[in-house]
Protein backbone atom coordinates (compact mmCIF):
# COMPACT_ATOMS: atom_id res chain seq x y z
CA UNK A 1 0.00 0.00 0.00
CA UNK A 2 2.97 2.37 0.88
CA UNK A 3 4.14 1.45 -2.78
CA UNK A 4 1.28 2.84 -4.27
CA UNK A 5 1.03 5.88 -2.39
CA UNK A 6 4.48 6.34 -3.05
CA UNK A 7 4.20 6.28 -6.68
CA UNK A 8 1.16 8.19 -6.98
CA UNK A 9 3.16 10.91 -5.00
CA UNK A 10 6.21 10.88 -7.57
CA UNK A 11 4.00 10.69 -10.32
CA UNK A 12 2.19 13.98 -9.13
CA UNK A 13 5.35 15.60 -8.79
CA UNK A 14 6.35 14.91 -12.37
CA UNK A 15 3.14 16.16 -14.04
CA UNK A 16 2.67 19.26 -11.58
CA UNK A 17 6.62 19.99 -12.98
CA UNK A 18 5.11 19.69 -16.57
CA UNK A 19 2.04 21.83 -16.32
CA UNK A 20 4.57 24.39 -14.29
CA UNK A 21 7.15 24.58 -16.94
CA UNK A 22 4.02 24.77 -19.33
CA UNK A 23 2.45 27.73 -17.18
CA UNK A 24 5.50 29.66 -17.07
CA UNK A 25 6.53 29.56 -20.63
CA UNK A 26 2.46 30.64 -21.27
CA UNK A 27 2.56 33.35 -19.22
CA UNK A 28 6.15 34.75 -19.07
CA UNK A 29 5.56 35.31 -22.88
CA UNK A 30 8.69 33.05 -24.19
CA UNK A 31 9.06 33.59 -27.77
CA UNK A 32 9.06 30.18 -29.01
CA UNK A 33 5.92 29.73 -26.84
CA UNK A 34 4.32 32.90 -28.38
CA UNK A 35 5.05 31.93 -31.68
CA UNK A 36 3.54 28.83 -31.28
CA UNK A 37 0.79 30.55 -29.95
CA UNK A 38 0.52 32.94 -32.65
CA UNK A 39 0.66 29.91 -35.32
CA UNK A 40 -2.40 28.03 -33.54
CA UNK A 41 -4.56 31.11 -33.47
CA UNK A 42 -4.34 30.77 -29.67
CA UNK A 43 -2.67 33.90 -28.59
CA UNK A 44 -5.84 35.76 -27.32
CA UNK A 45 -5.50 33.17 -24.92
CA UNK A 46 -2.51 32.75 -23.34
CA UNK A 47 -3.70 34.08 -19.89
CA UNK A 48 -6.31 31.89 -19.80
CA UNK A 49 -3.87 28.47 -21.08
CA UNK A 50 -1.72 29.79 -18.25
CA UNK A 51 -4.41 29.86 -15.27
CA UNK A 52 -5.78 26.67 -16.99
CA UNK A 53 -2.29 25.02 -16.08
CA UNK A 54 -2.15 26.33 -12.32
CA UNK A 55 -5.74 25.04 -11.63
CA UNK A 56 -4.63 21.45 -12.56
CA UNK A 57 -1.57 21.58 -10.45
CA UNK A 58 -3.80 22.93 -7.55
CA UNK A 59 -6.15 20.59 -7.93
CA UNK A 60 -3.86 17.61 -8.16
CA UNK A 61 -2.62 17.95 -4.94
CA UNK A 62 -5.58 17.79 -2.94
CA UNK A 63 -7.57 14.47 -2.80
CA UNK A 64 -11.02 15.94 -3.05
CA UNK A 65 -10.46 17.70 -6.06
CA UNK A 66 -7.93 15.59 -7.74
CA UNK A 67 -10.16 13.64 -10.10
CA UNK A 68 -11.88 17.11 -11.46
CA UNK A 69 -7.53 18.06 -11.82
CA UNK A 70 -7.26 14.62 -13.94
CA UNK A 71 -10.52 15.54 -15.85
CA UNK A 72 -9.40 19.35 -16.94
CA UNK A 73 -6.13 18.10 -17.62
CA UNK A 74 -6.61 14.96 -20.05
CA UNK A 75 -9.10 17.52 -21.82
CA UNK A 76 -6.15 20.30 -21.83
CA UNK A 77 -3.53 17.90 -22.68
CA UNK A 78 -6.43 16.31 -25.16
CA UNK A 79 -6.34 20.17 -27.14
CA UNK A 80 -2.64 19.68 -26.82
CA UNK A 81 -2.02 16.99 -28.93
CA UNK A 82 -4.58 18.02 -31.56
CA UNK A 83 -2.90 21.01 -31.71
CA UNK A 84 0.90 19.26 -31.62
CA UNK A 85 -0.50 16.75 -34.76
CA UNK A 86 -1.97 19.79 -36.15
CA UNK A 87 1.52 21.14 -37.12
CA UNK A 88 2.91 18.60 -38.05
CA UNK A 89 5.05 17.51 -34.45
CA UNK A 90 4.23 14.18 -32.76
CA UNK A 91 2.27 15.01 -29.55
CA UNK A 92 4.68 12.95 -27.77
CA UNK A 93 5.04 15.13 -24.82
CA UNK A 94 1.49 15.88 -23.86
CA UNK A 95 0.41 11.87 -24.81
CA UNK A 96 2.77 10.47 -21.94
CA UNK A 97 2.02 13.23 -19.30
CA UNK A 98 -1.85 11.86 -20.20
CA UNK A 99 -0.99 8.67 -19.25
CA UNK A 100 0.64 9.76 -16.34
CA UNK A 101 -2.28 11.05 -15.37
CA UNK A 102 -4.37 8.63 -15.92
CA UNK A 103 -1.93 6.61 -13.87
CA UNK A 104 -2.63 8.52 -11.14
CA UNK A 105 -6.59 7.87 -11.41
CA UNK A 106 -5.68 4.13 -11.63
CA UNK A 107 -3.74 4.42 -8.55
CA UNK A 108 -5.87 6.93 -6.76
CA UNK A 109 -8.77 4.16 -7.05
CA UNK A 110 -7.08 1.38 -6.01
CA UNK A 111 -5.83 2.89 -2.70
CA UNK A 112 -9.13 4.26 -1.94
CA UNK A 113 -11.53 1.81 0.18
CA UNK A 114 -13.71 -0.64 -2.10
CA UNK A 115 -17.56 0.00 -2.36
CA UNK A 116 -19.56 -2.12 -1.25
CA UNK A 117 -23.20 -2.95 -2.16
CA UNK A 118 -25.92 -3.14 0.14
CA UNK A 119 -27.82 -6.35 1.13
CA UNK A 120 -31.09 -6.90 -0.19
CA UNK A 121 -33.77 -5.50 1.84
CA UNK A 122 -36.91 -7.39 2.12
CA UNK A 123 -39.79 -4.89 1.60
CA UNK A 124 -42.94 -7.42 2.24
């Protein structure tokens, strides 16, 4: 169990670094960043790809909100690689930080306590 936990901890790290380094070469205004930006018709909204990338760290590290963190980010990170394949790269980047994340889910569920289903209840 400490394994898991462990690993789900390290794995959290490594994706809040990504959307970080992301975040901060959104909203520093880095010129390759811009330019890509500029290329994808997306540089109206670089403030809000930037905030987009500090709510999903936020939420990652909290348990409560962590699986609305994984949702906003495979969507993100979904935009990501259409845009990546869009110009001709090989989305390589954002399609292993998804499966990091979704790494986490799988994790995140199997630590947390199994459902169970109630007995039958005898209405007569």
């Amino acid at each position: 169990m400490m394994k898991r936990q462990l690993l789900k901890f390290f794995l959290v790290i490594i994706v809040s670094i990504v959307f970080s380094i992301s975040a901060y070469t959104i909203l520093s205004g880095n010129k390759a960043q811009a330019s890509l930006l500029v290329e994808l018709g997306l540089s109206n909204y670089a403030l809000v790809l930037g905030l987009i990338n500090i709510l999903i760290i936020f939420s990652l590290w909290s348990r409560k909100t962590r699986y609305i963190g994984i949702f906003v980010g495979t969507a993100y990170l979904g935009g990501a690689i259409a845009s990546e394949l869009s110009i001709g790269n090989t989305g390589f980047a954002p399609i292993l930080t998804m499966f990091i994340l979704w790494a986490i889910k799988k994790l995140d569920v199997k630590s947390s306590p199994r459902m169970t289903t109630p007995k039958e209840v005898n209405f007569e």
